[in-house]
Protein backbone atom coordinates (compact mmCIF):
# COMPACT_ATOMS: atom_id res chain seq x y z
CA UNK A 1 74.72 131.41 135.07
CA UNK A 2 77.61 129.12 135.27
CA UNK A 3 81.33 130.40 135.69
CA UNK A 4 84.51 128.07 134.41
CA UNK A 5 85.58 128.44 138.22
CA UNK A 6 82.34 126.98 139.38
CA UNK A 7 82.40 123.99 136.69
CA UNK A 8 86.14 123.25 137.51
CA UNK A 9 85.09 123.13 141.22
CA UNK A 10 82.20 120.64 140.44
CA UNK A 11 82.93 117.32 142.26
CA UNK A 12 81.62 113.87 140.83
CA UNK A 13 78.51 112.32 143.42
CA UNK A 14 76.98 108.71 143.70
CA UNK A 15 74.31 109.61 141.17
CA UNK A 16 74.26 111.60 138.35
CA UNK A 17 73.16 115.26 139.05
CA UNK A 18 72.74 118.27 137.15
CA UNK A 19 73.95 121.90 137.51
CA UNK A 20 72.06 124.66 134.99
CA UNK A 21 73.67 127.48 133.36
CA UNK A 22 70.42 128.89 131.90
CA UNK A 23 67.68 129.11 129.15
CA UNK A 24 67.73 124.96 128.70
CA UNK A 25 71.80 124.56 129.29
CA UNK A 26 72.67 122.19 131.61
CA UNK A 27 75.58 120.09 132.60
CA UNK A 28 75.72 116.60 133.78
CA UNK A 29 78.27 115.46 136.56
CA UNK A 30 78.42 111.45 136.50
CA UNK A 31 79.62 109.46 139.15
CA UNK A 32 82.62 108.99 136.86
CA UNK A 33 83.60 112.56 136.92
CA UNK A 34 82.85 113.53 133.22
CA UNK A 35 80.84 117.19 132.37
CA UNK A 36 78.54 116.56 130.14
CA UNK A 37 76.71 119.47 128.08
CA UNK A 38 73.36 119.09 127.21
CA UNK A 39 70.32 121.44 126.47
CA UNK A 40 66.27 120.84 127.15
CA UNK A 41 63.59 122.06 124.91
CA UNK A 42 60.16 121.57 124.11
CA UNK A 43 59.51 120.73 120.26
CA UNK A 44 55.23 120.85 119.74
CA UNK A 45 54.91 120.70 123.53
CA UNK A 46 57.40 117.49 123.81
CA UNK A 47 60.09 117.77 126.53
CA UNK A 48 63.51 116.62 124.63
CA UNK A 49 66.85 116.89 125.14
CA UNK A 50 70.11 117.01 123.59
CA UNK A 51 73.71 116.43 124.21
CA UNK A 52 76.21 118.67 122.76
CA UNK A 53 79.47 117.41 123.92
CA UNK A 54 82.16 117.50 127.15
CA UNK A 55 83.51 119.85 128.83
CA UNK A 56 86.34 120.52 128.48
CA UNK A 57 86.50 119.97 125.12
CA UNK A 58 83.24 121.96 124.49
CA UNK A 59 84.03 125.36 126.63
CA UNK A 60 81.20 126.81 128.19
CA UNK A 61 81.27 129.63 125.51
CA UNK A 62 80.64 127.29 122.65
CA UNK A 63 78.04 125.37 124.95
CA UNK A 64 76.32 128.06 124.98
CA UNK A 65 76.29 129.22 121.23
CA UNK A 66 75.27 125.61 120.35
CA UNK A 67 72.64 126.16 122.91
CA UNK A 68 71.62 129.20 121.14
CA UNK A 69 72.32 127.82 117.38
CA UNK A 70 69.55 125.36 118.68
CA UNK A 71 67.08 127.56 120.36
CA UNK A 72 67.71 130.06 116.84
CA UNK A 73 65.99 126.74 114.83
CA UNK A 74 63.21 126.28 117.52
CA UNK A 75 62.01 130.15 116.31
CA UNK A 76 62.27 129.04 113.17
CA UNK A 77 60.06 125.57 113.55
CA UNK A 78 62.60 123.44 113.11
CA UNK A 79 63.44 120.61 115.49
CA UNK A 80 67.13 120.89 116.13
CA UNK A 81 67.31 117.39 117.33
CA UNK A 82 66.00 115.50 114.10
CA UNK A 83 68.52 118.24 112.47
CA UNK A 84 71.30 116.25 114.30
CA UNK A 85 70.37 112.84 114.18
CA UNK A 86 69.91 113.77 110.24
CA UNK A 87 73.40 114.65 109.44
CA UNK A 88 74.73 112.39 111.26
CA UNK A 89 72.94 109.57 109.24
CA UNK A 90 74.09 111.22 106.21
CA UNK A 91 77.69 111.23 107.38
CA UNK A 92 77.44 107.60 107.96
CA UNK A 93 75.30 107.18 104.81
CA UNK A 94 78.59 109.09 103.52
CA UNK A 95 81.28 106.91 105.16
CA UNK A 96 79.89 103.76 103.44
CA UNK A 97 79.71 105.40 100.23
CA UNK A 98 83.23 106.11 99.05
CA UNK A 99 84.71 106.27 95.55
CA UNK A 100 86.05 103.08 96.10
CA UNK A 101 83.23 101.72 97.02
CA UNK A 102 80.87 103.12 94.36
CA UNK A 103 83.33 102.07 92.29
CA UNK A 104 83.25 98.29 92.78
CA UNK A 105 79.45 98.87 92.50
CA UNK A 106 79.61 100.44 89.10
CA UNK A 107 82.68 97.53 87.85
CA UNK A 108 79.74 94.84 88.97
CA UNK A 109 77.39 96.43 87.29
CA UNK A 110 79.65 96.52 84.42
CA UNK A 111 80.28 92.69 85.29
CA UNK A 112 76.51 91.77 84.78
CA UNK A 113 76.00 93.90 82.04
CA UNK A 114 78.25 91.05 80.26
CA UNK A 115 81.27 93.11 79.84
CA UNK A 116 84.16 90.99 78.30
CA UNK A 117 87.02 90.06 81.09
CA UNK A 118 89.54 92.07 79.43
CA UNK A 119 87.23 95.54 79.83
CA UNK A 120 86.53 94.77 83.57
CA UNK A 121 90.46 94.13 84.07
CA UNK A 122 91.56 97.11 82.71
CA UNK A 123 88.95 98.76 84.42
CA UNK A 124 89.77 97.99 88.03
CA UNK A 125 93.04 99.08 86.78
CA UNK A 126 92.20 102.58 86.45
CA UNK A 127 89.94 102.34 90.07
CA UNK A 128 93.28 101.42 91.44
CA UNK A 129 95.34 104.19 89.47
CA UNK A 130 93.11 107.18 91.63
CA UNK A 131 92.39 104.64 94.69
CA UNK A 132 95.11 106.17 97.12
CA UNK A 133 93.91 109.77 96.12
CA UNK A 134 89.95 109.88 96.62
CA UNK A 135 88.95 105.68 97.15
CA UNK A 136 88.40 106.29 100.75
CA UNK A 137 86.62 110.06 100.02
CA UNK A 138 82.96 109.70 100.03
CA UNK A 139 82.34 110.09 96.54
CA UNK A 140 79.63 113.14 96.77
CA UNK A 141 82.77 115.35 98.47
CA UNK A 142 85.30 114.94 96.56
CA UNK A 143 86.26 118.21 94.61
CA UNK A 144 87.49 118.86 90.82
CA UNK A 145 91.29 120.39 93.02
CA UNK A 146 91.13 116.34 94.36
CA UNK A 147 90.65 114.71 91.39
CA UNK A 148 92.81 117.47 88.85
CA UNK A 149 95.87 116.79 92.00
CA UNK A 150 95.55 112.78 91.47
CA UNK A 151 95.63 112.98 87.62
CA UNK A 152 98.49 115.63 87.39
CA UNK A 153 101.06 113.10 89.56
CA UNK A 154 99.79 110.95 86.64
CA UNK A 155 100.89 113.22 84.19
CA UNK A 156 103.85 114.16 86.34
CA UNK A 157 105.11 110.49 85.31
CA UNK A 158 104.88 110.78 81.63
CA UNK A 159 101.78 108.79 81.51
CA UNK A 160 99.45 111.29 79.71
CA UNK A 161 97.33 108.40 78.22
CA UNK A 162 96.36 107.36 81.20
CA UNK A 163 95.63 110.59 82.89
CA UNK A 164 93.13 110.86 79.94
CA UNK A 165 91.95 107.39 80.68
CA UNK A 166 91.53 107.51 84.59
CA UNK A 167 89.62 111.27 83.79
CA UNK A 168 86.89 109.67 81.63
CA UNK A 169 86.89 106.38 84.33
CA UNK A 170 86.18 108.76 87.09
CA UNK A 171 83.64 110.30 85.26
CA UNK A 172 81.54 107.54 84.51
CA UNK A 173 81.70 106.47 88.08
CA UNK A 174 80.50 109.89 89.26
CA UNK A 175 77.72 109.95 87.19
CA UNK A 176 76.29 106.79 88.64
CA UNK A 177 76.93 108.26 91.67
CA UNK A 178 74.56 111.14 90.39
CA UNK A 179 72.44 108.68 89.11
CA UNK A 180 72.35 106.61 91.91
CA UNK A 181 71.42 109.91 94.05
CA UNK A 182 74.91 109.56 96.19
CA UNK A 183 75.95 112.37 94.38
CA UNK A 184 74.90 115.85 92.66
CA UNK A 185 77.46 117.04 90.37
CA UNK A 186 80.78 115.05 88.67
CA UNK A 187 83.87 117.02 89.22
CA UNK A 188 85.13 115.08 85.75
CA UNK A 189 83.05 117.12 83.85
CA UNK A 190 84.57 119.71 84.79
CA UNK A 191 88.38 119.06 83.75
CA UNK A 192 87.82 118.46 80.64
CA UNK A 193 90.50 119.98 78.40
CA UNK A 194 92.71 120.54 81.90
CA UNK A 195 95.28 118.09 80.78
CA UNK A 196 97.74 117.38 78.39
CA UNK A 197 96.74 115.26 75.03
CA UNK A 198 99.41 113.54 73.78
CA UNK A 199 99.84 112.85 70.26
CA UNK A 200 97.88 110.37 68.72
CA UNK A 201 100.46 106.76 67.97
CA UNK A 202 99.28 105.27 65.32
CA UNK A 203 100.16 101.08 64.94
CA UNK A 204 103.27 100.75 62.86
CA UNK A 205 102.17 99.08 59.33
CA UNK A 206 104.39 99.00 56.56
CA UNK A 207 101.95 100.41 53.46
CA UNK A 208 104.07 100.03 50.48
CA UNK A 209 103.68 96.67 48.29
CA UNK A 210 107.37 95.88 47.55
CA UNK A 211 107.74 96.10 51.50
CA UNK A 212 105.17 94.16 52.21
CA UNK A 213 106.36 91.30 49.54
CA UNK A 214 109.56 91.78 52.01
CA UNK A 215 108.07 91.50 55.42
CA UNK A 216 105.52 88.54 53.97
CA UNK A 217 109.19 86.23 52.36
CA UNK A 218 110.55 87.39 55.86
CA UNK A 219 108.10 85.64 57.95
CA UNK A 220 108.13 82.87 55.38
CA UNK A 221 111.19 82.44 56.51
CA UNK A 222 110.59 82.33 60.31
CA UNK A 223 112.90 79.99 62.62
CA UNK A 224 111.03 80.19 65.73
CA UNK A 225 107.82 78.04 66.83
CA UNK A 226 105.89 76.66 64.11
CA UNK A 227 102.71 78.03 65.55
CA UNK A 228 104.01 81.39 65.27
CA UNK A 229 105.16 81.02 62.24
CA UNK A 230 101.79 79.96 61.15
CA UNK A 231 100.00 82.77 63.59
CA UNK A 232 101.97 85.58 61.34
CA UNK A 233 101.34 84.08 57.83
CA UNK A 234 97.60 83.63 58.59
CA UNK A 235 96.98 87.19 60.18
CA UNK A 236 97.81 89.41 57.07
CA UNK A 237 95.03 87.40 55.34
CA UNK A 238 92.65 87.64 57.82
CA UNK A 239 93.76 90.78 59.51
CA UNK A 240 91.81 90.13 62.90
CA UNK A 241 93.02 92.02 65.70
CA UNK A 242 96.02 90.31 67.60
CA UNK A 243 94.12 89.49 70.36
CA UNK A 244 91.00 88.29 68.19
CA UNK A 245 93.50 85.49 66.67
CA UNK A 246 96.10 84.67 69.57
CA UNK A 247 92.72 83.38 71.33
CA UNK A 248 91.45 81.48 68.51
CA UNK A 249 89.79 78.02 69.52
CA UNK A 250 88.62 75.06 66.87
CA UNK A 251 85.14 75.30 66.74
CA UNK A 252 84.80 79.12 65.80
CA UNK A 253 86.62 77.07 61.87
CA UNK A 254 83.83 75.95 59.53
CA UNK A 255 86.23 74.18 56.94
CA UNK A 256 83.13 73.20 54.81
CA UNK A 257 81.88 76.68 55.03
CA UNK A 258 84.99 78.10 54.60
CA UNK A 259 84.26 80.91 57.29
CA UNK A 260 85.34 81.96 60.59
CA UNK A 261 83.59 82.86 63.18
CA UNK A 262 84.72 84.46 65.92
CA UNK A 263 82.39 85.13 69.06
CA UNK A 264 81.10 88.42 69.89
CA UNK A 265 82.40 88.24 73.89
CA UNK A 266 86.08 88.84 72.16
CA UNK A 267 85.30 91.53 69.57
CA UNK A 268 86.09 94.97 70.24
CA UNK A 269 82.46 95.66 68.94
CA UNK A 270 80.88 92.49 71.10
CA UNK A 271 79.25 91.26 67.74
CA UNK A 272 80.17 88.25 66.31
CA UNK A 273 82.49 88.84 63.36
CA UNK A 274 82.14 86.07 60.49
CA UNK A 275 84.89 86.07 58.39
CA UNK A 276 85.88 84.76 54.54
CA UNK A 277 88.66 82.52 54.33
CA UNK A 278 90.57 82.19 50.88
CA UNK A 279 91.69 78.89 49.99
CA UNK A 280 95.19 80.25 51.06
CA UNK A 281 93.81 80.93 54.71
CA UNK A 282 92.71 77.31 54.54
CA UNK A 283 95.55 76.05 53.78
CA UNK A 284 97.69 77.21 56.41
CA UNK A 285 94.52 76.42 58.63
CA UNK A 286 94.56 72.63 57.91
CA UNK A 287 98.39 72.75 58.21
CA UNK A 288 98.04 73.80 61.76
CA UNK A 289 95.73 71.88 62.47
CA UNK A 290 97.95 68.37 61.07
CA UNK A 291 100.27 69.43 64.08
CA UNK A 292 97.62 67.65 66.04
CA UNK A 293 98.37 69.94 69.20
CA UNK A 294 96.40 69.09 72.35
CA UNK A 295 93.26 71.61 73.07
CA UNK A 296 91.33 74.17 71.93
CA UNK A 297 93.70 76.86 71.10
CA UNK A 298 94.68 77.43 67.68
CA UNK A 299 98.15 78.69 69.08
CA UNK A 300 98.73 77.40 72.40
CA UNK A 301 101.18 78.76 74.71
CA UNK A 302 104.66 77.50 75.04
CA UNK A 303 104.34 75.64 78.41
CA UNK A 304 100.66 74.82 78.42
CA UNK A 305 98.05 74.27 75.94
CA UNK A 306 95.29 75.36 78.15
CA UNK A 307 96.10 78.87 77.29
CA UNK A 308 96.67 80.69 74.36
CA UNK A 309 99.90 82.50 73.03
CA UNK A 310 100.13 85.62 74.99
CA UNK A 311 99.80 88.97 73.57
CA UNK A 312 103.28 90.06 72.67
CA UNK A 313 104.24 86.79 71.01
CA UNK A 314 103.53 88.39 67.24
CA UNK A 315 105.59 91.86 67.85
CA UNK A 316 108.61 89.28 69.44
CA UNK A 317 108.23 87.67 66.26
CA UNK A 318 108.65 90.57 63.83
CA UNK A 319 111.42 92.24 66.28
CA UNK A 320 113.36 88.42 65.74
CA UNK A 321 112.75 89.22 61.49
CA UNK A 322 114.47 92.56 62.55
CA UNK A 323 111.30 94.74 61.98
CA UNK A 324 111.24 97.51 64.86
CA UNK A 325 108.52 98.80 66.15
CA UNK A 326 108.18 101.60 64.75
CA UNK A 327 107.85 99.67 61.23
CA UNK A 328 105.50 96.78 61.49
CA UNK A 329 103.30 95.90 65.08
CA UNK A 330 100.89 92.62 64.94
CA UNK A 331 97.79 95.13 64.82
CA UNK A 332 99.37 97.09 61.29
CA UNK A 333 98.29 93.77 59.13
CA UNK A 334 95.21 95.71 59.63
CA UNK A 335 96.47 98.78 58.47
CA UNK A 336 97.77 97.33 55.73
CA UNK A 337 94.86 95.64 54.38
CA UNK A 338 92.39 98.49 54.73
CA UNK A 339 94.98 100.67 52.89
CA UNK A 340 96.14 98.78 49.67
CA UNK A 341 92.00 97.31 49.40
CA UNK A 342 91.36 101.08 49.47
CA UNK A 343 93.31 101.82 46.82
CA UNK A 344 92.96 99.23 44.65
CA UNK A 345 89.97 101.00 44.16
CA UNK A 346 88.14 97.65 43.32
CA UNK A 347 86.07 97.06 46.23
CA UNK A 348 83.09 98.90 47.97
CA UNK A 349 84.42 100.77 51.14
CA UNK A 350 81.94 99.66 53.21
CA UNK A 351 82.79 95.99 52.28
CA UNK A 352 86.28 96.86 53.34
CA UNK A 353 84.59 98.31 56.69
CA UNK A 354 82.79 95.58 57.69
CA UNK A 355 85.78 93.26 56.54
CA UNK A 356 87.73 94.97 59.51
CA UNK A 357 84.91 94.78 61.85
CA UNK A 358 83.85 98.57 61.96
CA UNK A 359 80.51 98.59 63.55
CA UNK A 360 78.33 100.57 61.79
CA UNK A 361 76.53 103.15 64.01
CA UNK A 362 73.19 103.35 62.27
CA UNK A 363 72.17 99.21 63.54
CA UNK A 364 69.15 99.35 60.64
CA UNK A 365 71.94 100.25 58.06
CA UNK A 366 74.90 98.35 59.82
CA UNK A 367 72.07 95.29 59.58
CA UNK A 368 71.48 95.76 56.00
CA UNK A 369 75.21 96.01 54.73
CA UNK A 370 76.00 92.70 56.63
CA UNK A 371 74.18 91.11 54.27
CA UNK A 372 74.26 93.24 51.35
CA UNK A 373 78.32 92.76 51.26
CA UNK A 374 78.87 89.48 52.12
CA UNK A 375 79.25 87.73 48.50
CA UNK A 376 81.84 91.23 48.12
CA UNK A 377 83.73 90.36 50.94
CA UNK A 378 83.84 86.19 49.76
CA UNK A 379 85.43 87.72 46.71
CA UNK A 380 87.59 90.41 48.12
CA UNK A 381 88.69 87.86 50.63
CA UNK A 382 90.43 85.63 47.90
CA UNK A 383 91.51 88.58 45.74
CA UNK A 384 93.34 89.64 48.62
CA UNK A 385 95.11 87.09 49.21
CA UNK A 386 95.96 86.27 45.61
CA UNK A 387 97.48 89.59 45.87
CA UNK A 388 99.44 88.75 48.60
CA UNK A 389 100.73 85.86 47.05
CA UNK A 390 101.94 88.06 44.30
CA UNK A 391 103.71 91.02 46.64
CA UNK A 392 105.42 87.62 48.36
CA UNK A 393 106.75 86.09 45.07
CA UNK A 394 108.14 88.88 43.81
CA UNK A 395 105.91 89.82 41.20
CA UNK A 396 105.71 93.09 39.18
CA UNK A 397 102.12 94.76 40.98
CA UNK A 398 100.68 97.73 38.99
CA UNK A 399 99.09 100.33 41.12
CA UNK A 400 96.42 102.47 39.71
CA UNK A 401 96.94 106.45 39.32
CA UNK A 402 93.99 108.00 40.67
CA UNK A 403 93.45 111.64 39.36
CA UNK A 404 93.14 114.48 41.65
């Protein structure tokens, strides 16, 4: 049996030699100088042997409980040497299998499902948002106190909504992680109702007809660009999303038709929404299109007509007619429209649905009322905006009393 007086006495030779301490436990003196532990066994009659570190940074005491630890899986049947070389392929298997990584793996896959370029931006976003917490963790060790620690600093900062975001984001990646069989549970899951829901914003809309006659002589009115101008008259009779019309291009306008169609890849819903345009709606369409501006875009941008008006140019606009923010956004037009068809009390709600682009969760019965509605929504479509006309000149509107 070796002491630590005879090891520190050991002197390096020209060759490699060994010196035993007992029951397999040997160290190795190279001609450099280093001690190196290692320990012999036979696994099913093979000679093998193992190295378990140098000394001094393995003492001869925990030389010998490795030696033991080892010799305490031999009784057992187990080869202690595949045990290493296993872990330590899983802890390189680990190291190449961060969050971050999985993470880019999942946004491709996102990427190639056909995801729309907005979705995949704002979803790198939130990798980025918990990337200096866990992206260089692998992603099957990182613990619910990891992920809870990253989303409170969030939450620390006021930004609630996006705690709530990056929560569900990190969820989805961990269970292609599970999926994917890099990981076996998603700490998400578990955090669920650990932080803070803020209060639900609603989009500003202004609801009430002699306001909206108002707001609709207001933008009339308009001294900015004439494409802007044009951009807020059109969108209360269309009420598409802000972002659905800013990036409107030419060929999605059948004049003859009298329909627009705007593609699926920039619907909220990724179906192609078709929508009725009243003669009004045509109008201003063939007015902006008599401006004869270069390019695709409906409403080019201000310095280039290769891109389209960017997303805050309709709430600038409303702010410059002195409506805050808290009174009228670009994205209350829809508000608007679904509220006063509602209760005019004229029109089928699920006309008014699919109007607004609401997909309809049942596809057999979302399928059917496409069709079924469409003459409706030609009609409602020009009622509406013969009503608009109305609330904008100034003319008496009668609302009907519903009883209780």
């Amino acid at each position: 049996m070796l002491t630590t007086i005879q090891i520190n006495a050991l002197k390096p030779m020209e060759k490699a030699y060994k010196v035993a301490d007992g029951k397999g436990l040997y160290l190795l003196v190279s001609p450099s100088g280093s001690l190196l532990w290692r320990v012999k066994f036979r696994f099913h009659g093979i000679e093998k042997k193992m190295a378990l570190g140098r000394y001094p940074d393995l003492s001869l005491k925990e030389a010998r409980l490795k030696r033991d630890e080892a010799r305490e899986q031999l009784a057992e049947g187990i080869d202690p040497l595949a045990v290493r070389l296993q872990a330590k392929i899983e802890a390189e298997l680990a190291a190449r299998t961060t969050f971050r990584i999985v993470a880019d793996e999942f946004i491709e896959k996102m990427e190639r499902e056909g995801k729309a370029p907005p979705t995949l931006k704002k979803t790198r976003w939130l990798r980025d948002l918990l990337d200096p917490a866990i992206g260089h963790r692998p992603v099957a060790e990182v613990t619910a106190h990891e992920l809870l620690k990253a989303l409170q600093k969030l939450e620390r900062k006021g930004h609630h909504e996006s705690a709530l975001r990056v929560r569900s984001f990190a969820g989805r990646i961990f269970r292609y992680a599970v999926a994917t069989l890099r990981a076996q549970h998603n700490p998400a899951d578990i955090l669920r109702g650990a932080l803070i829901t803020p209060k639900v914003k609603h989009h500003a809309a202004i609801l009430e007809p002699a306001k909206v006659g108002e707001l609709l002589r207001a933008i009339d009115g308009y001294g900015g660009k004439v494409e802007t101008r044009v951009a807020l008259q059109l969108i209360p009779h269309v009420y598409l999303r802000p972002g659905e019309l800013r990036k409107a291009e030419w060929p999605e306008i059948d004049f003859d038709a009298a329909v627009w169609r705007v593609p699926a890849e920039r619907m909220k819903m990724r179906q192609m929404h078709t929508v009725p345009l009243s003669t009004q709606a045509l109008a201003l369409l063939k007015y902006l299109r008599s401006l004869e501006n270069p390019g695709t875009f409906l409403f080019p941008a201000n310095k280039t007509w290769l891109k389209p008006i960017c997303e805050n140019t309709l709430n600038v606009g409303l702010r410059r007619l002195g409506f805050t923010s808290d009174e009228m956004t670009s994205h209350g037009f829809r508000a608007m429209a679904s509220t006063l068809l509602n209760e005019s009390g004229l029109w089928h709600p699920d006309a008014i649905e699919r109007s607004l682009a609401h997909r309809e969760r049942d596809q057999v019965r979302g399928a059917y009322h496409r069709g079924a509605h469409w003459d409706e929504r030609v009609r409602m479509a020009q009622w509406w905006s013969d009503y608009l006309v109305k609330l904008r000149d100034g003319a008496e509107v009668l609302r009907p009393k519903f009883g209780t």
